[in-house]
C-alpha atoms as a PDB file:
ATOM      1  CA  UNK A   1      -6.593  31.684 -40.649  1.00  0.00           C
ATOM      2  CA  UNK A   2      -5.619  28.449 -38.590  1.00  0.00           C
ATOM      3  CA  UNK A   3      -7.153  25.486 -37.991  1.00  0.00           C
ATOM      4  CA  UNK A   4      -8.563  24.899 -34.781  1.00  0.00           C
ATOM      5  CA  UNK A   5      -6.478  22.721 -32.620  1.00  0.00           C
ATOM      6  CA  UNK A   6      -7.902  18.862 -32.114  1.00  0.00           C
ATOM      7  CA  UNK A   7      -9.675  19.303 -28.825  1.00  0.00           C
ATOM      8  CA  UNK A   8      -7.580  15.962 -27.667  1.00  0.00           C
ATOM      9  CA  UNK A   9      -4.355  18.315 -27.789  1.00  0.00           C
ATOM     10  CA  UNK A  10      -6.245  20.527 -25.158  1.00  0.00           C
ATOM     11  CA  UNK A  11      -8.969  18.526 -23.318  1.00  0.00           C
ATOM     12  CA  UNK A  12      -9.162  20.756 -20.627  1.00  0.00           C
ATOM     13  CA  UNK A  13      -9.676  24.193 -22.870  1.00  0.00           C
ATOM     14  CA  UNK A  14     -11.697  22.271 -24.891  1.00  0.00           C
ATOM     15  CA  UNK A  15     -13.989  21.190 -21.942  1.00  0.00           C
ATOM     16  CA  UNK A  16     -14.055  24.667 -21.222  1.00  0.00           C
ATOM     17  CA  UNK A  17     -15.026  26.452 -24.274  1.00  0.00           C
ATOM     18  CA  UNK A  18     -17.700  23.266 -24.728  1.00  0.00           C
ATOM     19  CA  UNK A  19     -15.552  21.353 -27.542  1.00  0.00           C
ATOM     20  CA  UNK A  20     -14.456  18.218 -25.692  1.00  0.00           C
ATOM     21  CA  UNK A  21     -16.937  15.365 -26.762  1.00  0.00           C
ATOM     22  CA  UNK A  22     -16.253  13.167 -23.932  1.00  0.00           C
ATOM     23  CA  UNK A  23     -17.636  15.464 -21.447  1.00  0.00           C
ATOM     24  CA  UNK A  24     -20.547  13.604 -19.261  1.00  0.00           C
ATOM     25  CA  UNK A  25     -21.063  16.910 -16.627  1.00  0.00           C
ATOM     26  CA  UNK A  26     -19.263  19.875 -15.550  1.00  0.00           C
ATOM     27  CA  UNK A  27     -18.893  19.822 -11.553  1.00  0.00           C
ATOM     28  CA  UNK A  28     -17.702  21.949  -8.889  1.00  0.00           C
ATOM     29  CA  UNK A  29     -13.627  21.908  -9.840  1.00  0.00           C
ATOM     30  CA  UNK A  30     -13.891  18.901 -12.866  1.00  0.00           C
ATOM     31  CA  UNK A  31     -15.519  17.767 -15.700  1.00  0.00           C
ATOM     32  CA  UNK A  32     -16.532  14.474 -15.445  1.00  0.00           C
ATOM     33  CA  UNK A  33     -15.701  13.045 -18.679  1.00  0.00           C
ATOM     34  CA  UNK A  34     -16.168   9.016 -20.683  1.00  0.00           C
ATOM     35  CA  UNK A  35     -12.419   7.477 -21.309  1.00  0.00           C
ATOM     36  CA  UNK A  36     -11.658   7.162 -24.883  1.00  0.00           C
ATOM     37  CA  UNK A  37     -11.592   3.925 -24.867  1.00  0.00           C
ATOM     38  CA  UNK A  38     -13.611   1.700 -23.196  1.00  0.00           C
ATOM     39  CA  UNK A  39     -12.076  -2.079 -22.729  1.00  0.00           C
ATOM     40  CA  UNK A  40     -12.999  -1.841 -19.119  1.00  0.00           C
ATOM     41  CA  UNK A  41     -16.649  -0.264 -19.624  1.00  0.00           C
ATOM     42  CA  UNK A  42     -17.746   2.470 -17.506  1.00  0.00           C
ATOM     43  CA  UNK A  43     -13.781   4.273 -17.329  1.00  0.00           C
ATOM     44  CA  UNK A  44     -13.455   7.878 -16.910  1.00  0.00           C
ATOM     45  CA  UNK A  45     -11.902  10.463 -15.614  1.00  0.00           C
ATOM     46  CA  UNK A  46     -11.912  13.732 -13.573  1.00  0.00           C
ATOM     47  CA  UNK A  47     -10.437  16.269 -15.419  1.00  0.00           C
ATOM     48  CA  UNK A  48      -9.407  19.725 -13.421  1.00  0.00           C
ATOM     49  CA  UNK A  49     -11.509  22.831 -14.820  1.00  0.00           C
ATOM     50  CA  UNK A  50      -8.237  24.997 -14.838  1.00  0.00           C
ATOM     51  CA  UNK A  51      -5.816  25.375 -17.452  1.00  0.00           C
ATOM     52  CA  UNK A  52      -2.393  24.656 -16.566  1.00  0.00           C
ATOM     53  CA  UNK A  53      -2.435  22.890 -13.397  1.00  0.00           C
ATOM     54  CA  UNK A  54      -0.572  20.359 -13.280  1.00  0.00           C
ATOM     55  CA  UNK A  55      -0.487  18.443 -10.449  1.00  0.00           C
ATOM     56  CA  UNK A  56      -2.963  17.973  -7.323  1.00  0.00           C
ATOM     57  CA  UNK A  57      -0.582  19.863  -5.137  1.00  0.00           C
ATOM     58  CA  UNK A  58      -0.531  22.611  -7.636  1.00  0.00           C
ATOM     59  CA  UNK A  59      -4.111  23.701  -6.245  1.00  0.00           C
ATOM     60  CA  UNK A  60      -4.749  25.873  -3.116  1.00  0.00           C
ATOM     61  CA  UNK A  61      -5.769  23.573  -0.497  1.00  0.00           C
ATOM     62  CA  UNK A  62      -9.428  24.398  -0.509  1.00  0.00           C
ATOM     63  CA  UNK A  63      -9.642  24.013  -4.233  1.00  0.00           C
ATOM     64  CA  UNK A  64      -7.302  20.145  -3.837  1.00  0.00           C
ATOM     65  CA  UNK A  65     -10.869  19.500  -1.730  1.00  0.00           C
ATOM     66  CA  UNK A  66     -13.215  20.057  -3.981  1.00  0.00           C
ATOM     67  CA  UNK A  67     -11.410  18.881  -6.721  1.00  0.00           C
ATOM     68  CA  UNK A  68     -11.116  15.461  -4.515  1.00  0.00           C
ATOM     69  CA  UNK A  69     -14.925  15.247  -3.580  1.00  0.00           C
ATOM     70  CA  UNK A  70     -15.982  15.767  -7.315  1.00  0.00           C
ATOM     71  CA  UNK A  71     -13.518  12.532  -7.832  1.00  0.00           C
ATOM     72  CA  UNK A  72     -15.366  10.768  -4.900  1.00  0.00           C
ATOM     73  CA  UNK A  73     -18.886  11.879  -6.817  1.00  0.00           C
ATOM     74  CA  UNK A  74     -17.873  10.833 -10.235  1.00  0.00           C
ATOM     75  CA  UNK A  75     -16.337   7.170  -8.437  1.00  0.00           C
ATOM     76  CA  UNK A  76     -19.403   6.932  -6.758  1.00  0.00           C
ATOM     77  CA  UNK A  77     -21.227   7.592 -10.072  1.00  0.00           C
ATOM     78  CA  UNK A  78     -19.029   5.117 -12.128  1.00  0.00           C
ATOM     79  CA  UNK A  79     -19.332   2.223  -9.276  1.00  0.00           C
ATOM     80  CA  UNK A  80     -22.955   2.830  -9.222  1.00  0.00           C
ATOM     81  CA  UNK A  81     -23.484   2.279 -13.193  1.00  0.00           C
ATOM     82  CA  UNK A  82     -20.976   0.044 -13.499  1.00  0.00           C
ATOM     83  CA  UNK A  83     -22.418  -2.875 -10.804  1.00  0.00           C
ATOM     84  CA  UNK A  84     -26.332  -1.983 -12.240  1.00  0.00           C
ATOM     85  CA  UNK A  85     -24.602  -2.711 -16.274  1.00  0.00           C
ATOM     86  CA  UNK A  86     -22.722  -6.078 -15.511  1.00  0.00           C
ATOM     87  CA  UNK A  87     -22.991  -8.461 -12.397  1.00  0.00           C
ATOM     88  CA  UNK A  88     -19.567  -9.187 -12.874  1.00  0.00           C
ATOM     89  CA  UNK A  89     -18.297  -5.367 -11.491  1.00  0.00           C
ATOM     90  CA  UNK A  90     -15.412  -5.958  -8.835  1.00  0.00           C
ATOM     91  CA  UNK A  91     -14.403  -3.065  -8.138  1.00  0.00           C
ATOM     92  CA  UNK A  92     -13.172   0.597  -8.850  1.00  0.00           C
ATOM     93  CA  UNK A  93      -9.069   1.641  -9.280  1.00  0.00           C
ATOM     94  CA  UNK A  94      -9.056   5.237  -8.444  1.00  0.00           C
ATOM     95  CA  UNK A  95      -5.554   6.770  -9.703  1.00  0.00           C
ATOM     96  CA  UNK A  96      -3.841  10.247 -10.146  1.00  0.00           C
ATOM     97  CA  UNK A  97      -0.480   9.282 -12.207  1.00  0.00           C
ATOM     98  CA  UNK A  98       0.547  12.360 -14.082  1.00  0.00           C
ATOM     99  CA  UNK A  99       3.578  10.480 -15.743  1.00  0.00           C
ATOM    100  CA  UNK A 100       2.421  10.636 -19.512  1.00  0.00           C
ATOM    101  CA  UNK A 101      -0.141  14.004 -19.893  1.00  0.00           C
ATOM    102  CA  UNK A 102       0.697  17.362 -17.923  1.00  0.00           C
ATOM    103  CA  UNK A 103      -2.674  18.335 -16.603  1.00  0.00           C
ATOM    104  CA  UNK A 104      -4.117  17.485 -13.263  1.00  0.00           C
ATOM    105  CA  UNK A 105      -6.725  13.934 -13.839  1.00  0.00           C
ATOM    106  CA  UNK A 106      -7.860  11.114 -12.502  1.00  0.00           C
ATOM    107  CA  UNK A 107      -8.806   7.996 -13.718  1.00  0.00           C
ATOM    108  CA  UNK A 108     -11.839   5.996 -12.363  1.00  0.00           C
ATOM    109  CA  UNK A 109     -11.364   2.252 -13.705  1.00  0.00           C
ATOM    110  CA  UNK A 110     -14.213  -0.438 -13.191  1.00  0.00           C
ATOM    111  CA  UNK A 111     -12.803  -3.686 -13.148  1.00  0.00           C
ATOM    112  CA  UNK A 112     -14.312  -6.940 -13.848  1.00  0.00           C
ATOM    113  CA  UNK A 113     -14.418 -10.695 -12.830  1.00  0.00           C
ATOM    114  CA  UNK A 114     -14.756 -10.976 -16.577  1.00  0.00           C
ATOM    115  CA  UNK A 115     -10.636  -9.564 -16.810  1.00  0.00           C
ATOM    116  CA  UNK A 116      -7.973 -11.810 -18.495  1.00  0.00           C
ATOM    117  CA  UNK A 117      -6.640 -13.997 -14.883  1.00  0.00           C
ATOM    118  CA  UNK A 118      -3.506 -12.744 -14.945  1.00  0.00           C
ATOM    119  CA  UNK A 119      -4.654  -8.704 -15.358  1.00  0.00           C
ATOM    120  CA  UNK A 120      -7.678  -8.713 -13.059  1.00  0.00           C
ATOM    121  CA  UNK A 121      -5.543  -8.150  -9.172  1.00  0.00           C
ATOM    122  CA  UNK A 122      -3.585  -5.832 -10.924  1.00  0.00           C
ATOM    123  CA  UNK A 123      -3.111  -2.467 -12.558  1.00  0.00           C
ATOM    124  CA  UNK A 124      -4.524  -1.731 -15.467  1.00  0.00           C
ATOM    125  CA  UNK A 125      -1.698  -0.141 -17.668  1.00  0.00           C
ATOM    126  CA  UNK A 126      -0.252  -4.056 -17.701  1.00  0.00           C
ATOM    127  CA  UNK A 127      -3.125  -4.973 -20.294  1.00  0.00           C
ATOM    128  CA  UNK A 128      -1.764  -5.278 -24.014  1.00  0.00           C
ATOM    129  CA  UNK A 129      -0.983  -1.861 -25.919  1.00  0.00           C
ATOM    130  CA  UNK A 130      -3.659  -3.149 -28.119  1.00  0.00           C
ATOM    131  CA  UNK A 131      -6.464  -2.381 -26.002  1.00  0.00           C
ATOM    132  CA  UNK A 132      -5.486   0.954 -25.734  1.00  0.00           C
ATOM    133  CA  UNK A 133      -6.119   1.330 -29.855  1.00  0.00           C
ATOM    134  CA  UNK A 134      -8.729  -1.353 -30.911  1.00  0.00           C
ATOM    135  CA  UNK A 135     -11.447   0.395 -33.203  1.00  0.00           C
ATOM    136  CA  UNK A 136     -13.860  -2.414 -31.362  1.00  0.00           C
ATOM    137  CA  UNK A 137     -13.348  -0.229 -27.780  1.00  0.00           C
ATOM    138  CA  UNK A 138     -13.041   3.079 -28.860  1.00  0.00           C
ATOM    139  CA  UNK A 139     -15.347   5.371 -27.429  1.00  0.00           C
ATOM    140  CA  UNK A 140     -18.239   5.773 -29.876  1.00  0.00           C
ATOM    141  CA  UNK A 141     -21.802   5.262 -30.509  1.00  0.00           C
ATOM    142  CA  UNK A 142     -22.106   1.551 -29.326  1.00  0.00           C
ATOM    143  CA  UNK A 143     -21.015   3.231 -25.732  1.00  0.00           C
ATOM    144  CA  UNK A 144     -24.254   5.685 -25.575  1.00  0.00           C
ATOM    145  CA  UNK A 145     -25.979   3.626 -23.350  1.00  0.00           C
ATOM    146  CA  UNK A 146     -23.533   4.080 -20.986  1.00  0.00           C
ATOM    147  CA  UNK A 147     -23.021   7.267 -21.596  1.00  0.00           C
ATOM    148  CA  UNK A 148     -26.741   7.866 -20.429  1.00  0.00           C
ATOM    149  CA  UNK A 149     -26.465   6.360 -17.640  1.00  0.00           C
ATOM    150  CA  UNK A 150     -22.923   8.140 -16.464  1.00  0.00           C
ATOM    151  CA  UNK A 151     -24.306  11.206 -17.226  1.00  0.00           C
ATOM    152  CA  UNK A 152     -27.693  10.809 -15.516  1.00  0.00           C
ATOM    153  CA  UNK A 153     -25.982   9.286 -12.734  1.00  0.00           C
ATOM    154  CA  UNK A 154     -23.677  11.884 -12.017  1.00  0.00           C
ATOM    155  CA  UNK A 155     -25.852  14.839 -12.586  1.00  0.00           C
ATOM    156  CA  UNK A 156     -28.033  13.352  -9.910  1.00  0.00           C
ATOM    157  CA  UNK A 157     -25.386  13.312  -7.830  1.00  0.00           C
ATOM    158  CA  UNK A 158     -24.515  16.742  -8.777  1.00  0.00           C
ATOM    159  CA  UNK A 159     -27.355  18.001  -8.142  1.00  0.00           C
ATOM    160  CA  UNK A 160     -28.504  16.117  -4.592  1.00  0.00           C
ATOM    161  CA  UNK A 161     -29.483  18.133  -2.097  1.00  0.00           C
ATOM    162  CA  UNK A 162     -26.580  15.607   0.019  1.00  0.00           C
ATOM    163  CA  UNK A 163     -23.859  16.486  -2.376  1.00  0.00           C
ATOM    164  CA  UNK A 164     -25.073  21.018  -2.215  1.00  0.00           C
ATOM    165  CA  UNK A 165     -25.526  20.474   1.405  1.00  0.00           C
ATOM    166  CA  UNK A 166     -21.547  19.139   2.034  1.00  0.00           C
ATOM    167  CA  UNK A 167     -20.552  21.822  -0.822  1.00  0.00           C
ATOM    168  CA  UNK A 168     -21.783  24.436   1.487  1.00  0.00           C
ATOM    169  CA  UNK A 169     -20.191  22.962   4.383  1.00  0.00           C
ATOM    170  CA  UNK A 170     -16.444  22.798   2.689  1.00  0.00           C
ATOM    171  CA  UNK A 171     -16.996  26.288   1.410  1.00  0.00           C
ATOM    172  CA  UNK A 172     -18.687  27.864   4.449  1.00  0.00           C
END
């Protein structure tokens, strides 16, 4: 018998068979899911819902769309939280990279007034390597606040009569 693989090795399979922890709500073509870390509070990302797609352009047009409005509804969601947590919300950085892991996501990044000078007008990936591993922001149980609040958020916004009513409308 082997041992099941570490659902970080296959996030989206895991999402799909219900073993990815990070997952805040399934959606029309993502998962909304809570970054792994969370130096910048509120990150996360839209993961696709299919298994080996790689890239945005991999999708059939139609299915690129929804896959971009579930990104727009989990931003929303994320900006929403985000400037209700901490006055000091700026902004969101909304970015499809694909340069490091071979599956279609997105990452929604709050940034803060609160951010190092030097950091705060520009990308993210230029903080230290060490915020990417400090115990202190790993995702964990001093994040379930937030994680409330993401997922309530973006349920809502799931499941608003707005958001079914435009669904209809792209798929009809």
């Amino acid at each position: 018998m082997t041992e099941p693989r570490d659902w970080r090795e296959e996030r989206i399979q895991a999402a799909n068979d219900g073993r990815n922890p990070t997952v805040l709500a399934e959606l029309s073509a993502a998962y909304a899911v809570i970054g792994d870390v969370q130096f910048l509070p509120g990150y996360s990302l839209a993961l696709t819902k299919t298994p080996g797609v790689d890239r945005l352009s991999d999708l059939p047009r139609a299915e690129r769309l929804r896959y971009l409005a579930d990104v727009d509804l989990l931003a929303d969601a994320v900006e929403t939280v985000c400037r209700r947590l901490d006055r000091d919300f700026r902004r969101l950085n909304i970015e499809i990279l694909g340069n490091t892991d071979a599956f279609l996501h997105c990452h929604i990044w709050p940034r803060y007034e609160w951010e190092p000078p030097e950091i705060v007008g520009r990308p993210v990936w230029l903080y230290d390597p060490g915020h990417w591993q400090a115990p202190a922001t790993a995702l964990g149980p001093a994040h379930d606040g937030l994680r409330a609040a993401l997922t309530s958020e973006v349920v809502a916004r799931r499941d608003s009569e707005e958001f079914q009513e435009a669904s209809r409308h792209r798929h009809g």
